[in-house]
C-alpha atoms as a PDB file:
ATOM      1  CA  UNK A   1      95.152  80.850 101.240  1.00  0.00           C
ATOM      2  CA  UNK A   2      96.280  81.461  97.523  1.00  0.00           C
ATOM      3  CA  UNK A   3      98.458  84.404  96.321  1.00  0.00           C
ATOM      4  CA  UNK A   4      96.947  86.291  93.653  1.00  0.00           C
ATOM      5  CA  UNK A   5      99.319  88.551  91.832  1.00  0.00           C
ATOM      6  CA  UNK A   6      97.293  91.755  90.276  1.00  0.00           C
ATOM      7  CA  UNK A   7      99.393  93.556  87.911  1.00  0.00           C
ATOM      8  CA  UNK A   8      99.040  97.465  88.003  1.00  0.00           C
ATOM      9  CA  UNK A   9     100.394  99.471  85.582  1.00  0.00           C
ATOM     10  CA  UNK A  10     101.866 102.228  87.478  1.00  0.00           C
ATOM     11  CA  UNK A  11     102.823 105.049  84.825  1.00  0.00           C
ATOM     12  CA  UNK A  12     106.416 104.211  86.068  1.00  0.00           C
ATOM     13  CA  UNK A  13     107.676 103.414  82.206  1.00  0.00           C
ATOM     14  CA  UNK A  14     105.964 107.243  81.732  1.00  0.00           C
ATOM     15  CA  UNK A  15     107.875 108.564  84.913  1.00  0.00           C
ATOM     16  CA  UNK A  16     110.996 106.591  84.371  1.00  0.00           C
ATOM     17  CA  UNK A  17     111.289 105.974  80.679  1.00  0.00           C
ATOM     18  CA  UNK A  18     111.243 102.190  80.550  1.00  0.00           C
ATOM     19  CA  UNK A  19     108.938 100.334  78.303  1.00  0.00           C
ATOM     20  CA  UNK A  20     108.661  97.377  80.743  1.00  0.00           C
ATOM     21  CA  UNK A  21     107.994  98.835  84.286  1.00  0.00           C
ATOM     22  CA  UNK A  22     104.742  97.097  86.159  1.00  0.00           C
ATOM     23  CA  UNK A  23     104.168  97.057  89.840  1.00  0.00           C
ATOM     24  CA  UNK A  24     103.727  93.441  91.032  1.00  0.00           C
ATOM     25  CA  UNK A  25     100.920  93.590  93.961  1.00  0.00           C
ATOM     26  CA  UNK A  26     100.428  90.548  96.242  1.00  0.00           C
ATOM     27  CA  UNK A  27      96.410  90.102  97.214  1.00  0.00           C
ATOM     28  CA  UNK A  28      95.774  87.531  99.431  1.00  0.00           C
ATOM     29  CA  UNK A  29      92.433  85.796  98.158  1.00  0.00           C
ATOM     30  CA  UNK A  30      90.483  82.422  98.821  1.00  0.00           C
ATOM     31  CA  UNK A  31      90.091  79.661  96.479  1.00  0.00           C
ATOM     32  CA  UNK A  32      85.979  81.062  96.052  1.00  0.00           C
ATOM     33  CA  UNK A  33      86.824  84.605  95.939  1.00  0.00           C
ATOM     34  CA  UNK A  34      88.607  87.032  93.457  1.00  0.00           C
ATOM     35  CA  UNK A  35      89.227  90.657  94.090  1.00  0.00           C
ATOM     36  CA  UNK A  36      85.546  90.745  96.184  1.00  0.00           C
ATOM     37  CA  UNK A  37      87.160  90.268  99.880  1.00  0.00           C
ATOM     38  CA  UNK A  38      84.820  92.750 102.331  1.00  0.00           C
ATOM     39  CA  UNK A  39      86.320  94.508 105.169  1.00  0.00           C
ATOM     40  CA  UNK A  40      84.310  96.751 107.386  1.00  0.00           C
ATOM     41  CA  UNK A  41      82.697  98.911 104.939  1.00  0.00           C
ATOM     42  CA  UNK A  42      84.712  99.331 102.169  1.00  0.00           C
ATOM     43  CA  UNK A  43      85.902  96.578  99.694  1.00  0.00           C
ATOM     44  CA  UNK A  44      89.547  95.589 100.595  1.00  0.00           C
ATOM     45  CA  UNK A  45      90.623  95.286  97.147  1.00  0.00           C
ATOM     46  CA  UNK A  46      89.714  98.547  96.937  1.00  0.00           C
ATOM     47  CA  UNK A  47      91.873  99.782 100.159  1.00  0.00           C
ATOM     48  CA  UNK A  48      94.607  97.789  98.752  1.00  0.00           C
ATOM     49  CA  UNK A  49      94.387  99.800  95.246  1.00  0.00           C
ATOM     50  CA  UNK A  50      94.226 102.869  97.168  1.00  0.00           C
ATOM     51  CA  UNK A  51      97.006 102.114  99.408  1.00  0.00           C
ATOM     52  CA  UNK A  52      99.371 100.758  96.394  1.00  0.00           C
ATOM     53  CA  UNK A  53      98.589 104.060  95.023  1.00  0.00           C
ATOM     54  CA  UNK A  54      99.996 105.852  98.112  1.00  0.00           C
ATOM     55  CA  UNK A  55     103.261 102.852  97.309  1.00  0.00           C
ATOM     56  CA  UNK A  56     102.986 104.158  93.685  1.00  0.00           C
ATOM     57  CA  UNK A  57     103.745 107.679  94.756  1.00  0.00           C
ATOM     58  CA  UNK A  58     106.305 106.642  97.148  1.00  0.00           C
ATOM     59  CA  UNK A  59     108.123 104.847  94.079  1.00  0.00           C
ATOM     60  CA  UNK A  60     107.602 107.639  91.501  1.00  0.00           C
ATOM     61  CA  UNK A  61     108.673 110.159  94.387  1.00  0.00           C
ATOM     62  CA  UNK A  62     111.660 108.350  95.281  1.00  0.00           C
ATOM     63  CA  UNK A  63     112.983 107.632  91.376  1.00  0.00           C
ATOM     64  CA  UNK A  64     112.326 111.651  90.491  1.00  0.00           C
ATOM     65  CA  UNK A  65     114.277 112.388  93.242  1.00  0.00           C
ATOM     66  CA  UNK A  66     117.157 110.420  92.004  1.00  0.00           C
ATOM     67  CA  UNK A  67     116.790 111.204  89.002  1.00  0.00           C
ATOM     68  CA  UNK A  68     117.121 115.235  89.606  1.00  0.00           C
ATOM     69  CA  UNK A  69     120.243 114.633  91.807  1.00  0.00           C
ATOM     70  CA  UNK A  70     122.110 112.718  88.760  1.00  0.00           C
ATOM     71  CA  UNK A  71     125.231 114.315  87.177  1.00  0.00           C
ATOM     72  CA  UNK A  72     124.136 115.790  84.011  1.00  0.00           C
ATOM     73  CA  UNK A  73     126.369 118.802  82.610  1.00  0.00           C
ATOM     74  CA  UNK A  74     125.324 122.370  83.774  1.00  0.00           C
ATOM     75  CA  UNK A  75     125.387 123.639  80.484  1.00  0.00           C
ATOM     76  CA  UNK A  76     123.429 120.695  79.172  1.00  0.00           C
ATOM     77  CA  UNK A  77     120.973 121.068  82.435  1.00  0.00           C
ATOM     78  CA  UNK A  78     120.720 125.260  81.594  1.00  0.00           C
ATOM     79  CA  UNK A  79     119.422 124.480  77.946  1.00  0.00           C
ATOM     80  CA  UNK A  80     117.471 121.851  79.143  1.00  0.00           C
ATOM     81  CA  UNK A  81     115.786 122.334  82.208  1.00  0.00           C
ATOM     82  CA  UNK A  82     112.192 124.190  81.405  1.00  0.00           C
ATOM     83  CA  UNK A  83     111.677 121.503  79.201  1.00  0.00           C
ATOM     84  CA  UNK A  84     112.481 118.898  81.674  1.00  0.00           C
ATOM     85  CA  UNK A  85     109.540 120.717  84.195  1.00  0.00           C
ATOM     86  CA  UNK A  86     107.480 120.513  81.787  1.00  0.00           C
ATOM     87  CA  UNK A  87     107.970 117.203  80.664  1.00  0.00           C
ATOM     88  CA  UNK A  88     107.982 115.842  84.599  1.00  0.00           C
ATOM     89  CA  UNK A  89     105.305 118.405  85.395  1.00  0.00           C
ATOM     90  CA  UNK A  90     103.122 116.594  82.518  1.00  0.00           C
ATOM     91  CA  UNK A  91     103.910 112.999  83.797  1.00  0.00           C
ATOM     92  CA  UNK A  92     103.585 114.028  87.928  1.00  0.00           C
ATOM     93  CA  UNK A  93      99.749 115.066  86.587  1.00  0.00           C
ATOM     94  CA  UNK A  94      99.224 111.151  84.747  1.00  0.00           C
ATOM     95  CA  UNK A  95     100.813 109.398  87.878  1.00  0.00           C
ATOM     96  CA  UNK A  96      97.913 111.197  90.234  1.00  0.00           C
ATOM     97  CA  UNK A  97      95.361 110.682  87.650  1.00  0.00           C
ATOM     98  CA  UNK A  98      95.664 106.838  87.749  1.00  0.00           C
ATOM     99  CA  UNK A  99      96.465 106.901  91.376  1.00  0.00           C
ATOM    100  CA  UNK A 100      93.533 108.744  92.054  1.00  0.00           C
ATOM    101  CA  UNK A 101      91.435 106.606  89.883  1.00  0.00           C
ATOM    102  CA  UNK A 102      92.623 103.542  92.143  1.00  0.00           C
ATOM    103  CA  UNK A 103      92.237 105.360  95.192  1.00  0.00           C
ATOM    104  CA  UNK A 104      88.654 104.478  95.425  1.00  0.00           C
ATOM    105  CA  UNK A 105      87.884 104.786  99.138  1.00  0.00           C
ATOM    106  CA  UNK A 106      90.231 108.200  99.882  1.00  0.00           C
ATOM    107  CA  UNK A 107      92.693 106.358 101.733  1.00  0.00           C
ATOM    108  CA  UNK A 108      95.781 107.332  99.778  1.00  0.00           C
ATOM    109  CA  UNK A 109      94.033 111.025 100.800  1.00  0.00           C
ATOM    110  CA  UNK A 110      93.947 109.988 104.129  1.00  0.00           C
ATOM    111  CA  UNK A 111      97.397 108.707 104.229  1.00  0.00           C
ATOM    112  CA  UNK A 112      99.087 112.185 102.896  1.00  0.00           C
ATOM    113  CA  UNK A 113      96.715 114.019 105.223  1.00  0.00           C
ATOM    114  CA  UNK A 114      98.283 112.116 108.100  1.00  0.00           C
ATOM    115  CA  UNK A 115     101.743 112.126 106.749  1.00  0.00           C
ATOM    116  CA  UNK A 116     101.319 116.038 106.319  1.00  0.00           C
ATOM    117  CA  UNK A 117      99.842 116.228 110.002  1.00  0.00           C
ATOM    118  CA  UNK A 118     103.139 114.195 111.140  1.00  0.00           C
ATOM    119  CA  UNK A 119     106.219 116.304 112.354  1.00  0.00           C
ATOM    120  CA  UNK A 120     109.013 115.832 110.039  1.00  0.00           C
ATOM    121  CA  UNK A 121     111.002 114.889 112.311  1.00  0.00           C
ATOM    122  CA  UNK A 122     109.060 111.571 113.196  1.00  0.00           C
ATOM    123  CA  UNK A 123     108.941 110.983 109.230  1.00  0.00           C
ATOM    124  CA  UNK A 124     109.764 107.855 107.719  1.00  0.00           C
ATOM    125  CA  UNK A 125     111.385 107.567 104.122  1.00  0.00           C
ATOM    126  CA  UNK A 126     108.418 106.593 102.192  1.00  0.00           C
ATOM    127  CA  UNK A 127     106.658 109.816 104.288  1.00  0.00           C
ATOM    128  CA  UNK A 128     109.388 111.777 103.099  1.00  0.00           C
ATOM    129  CA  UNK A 129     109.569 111.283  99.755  1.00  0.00           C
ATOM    130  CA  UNK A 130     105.389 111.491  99.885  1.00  0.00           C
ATOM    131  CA  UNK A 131     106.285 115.361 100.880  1.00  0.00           C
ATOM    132  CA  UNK A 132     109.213 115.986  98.797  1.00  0.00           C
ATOM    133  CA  UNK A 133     106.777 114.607  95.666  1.00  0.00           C
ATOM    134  CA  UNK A 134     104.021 116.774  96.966  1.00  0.00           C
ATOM    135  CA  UNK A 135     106.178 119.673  98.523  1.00  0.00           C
ATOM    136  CA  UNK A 136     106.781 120.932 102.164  1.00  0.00           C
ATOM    137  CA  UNK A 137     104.143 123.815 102.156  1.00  0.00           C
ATOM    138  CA  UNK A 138     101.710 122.781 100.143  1.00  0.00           C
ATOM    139  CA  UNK A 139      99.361 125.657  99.379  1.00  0.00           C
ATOM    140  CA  UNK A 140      95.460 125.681  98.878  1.00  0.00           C
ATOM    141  CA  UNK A 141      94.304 124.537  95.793  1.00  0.00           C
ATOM    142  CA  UNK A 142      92.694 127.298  93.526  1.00  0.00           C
ATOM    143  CA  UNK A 143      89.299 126.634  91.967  1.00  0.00           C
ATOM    144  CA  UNK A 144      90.776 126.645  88.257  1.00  0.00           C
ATOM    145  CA  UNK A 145      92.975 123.723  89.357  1.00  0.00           C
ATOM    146  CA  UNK A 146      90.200 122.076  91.925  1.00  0.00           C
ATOM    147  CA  UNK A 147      89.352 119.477  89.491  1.00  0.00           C
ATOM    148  CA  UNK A 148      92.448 118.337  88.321  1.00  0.00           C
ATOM    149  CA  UNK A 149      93.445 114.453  90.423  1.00  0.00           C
ATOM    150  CA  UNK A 150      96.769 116.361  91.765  1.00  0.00           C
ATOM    151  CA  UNK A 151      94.701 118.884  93.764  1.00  0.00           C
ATOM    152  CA  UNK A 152      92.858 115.920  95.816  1.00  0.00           C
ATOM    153  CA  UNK A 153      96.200 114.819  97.519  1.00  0.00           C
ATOM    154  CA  UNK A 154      97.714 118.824  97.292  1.00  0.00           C
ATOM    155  CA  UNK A 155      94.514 119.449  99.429  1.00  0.00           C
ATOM    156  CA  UNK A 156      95.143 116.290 101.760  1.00  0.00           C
ATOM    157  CA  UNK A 157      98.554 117.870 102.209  1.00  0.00           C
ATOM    158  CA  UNK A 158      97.229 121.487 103.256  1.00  0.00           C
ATOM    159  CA  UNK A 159      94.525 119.875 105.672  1.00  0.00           C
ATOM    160  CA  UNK A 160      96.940 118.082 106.835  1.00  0.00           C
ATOM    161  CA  UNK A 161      99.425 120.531 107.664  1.00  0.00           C
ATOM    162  CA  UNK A 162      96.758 122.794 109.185  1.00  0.00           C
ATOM    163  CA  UNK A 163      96.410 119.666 111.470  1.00  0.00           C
ATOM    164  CA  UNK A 164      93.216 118.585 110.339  1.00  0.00           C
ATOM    165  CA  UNK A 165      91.079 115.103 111.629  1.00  0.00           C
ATOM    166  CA  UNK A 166      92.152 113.114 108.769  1.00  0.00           C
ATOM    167  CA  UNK A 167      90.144 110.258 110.143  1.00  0.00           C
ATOM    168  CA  UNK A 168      87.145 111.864 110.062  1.00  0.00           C
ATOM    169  CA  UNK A 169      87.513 113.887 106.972  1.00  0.00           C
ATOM    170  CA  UNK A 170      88.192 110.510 104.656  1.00  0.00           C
ATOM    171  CA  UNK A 171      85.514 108.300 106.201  1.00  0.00           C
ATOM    172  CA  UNK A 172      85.089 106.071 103.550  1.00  0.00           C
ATOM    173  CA  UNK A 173      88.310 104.988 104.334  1.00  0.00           C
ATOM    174  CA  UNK A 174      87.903 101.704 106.265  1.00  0.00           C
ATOM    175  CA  UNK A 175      91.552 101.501 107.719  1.00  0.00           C
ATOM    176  CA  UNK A 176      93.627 103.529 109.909  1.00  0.00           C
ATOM    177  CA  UNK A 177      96.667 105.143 109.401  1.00  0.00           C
ATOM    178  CA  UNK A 178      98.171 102.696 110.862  1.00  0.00           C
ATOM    179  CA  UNK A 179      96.798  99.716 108.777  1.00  0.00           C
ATOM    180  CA  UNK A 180      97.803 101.190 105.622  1.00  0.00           C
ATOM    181  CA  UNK A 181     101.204 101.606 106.968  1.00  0.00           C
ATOM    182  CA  UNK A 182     101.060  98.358 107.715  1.00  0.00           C
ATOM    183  CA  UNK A 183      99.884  97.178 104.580  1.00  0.00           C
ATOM    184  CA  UNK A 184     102.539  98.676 102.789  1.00  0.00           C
ATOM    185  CA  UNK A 185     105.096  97.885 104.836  1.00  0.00           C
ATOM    186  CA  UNK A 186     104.422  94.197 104.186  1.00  0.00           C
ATOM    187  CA  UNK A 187     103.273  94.546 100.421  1.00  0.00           C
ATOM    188  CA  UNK A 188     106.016  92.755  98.210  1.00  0.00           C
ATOM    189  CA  UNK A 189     106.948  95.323  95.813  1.00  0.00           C
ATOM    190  CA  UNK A 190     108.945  94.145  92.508  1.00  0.00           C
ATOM    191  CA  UNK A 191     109.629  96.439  89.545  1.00  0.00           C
ATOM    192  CA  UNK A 192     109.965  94.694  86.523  1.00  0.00           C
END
């Protein structure tokens, strides 16, 4: 079996500021096969788009995070700061519109459904930094925002936290919650 390395863009030289940032993605393909690699229903390329977009958010989550704890001056912060949110407020709404146009088969949905249905105590980091990107208390989405690729997952979230059937709600998801854990616990993520 050959590794195929499929570059993805990932908005992170938006989010971050760095001209050079791509998200290296291992696929695992055939010699007689590209990206086309069925499993169950859904194309796996697919899955693995959708759950690298989940990875995506977990990156861009984690880096914002840092990023707002860094030492900046409070007077500099003060003048600063509505600019900032709307600046990061701005690039949060590009990162979910390209990782809801990879998210083909609604399994980065399904993932922050689960995650949301999860106590927080049984959490792990790339779960919490899924919340902390998305909020604890997500609330419903209203129909002026309904369309926009941030309310899909905010809506995942609030199913989720009303405790939901994930499963059955993304069923064009062919893996489980558990696969696409899985998955991304064994992708080989390098930023560049």
């Amino acid at each position: 079996m050959k590794m195929s390395y499929v570059m993805v863009p990932v908005a992170l030289a938006l989010l971050l500021g760095v001209a050079s940032s791509t998200l290296v993605i291992p696929l695992a393909t055939t010699a007689g096969t590209s990206l086309a690699i069925t499993a169950g229903t859904g194309s796996l390329a697919g899955v693995a788009a959708a759950a690298a977009g989940v990875a995506g958010v977990g990156l861009v989550a984690s880096a914002l995070l840092s990023r707002r704890r860094g030492t900046v001056h409070q007077s500099l912060r003060i003048q600063y700061e509505r600019y900032k949110r709307d600046v990061d407020e701005e690039r949060l709404e590009e990162l979910f519109a390209m990782v809801a146009k990879m998210d083909t088969h609604g399994c980065g949905m399904r993932h922050v459904c689960e995650v949301y249905k999860k106590p927080e105590h049984q959490l792990n980091l790339r779960e919490h930094t899924i919340r902390a990107l998305l909020g604890d208390k997500p609330e419903p989405v209203s129909p002026k925002k309904a369309k926009h690729p941030r309310s899909f997952y905010q809506s995942a979230a609030v199913l989720g936290r009303e405790g939901q059937d994930c499963y059955n709600l993304y069923t064009s998801c062919p893996l489980t919650y558990e696969e696409v854990n899985e998955y991304l616990d064994n992708l080989d993520l390098q930023v560049k």
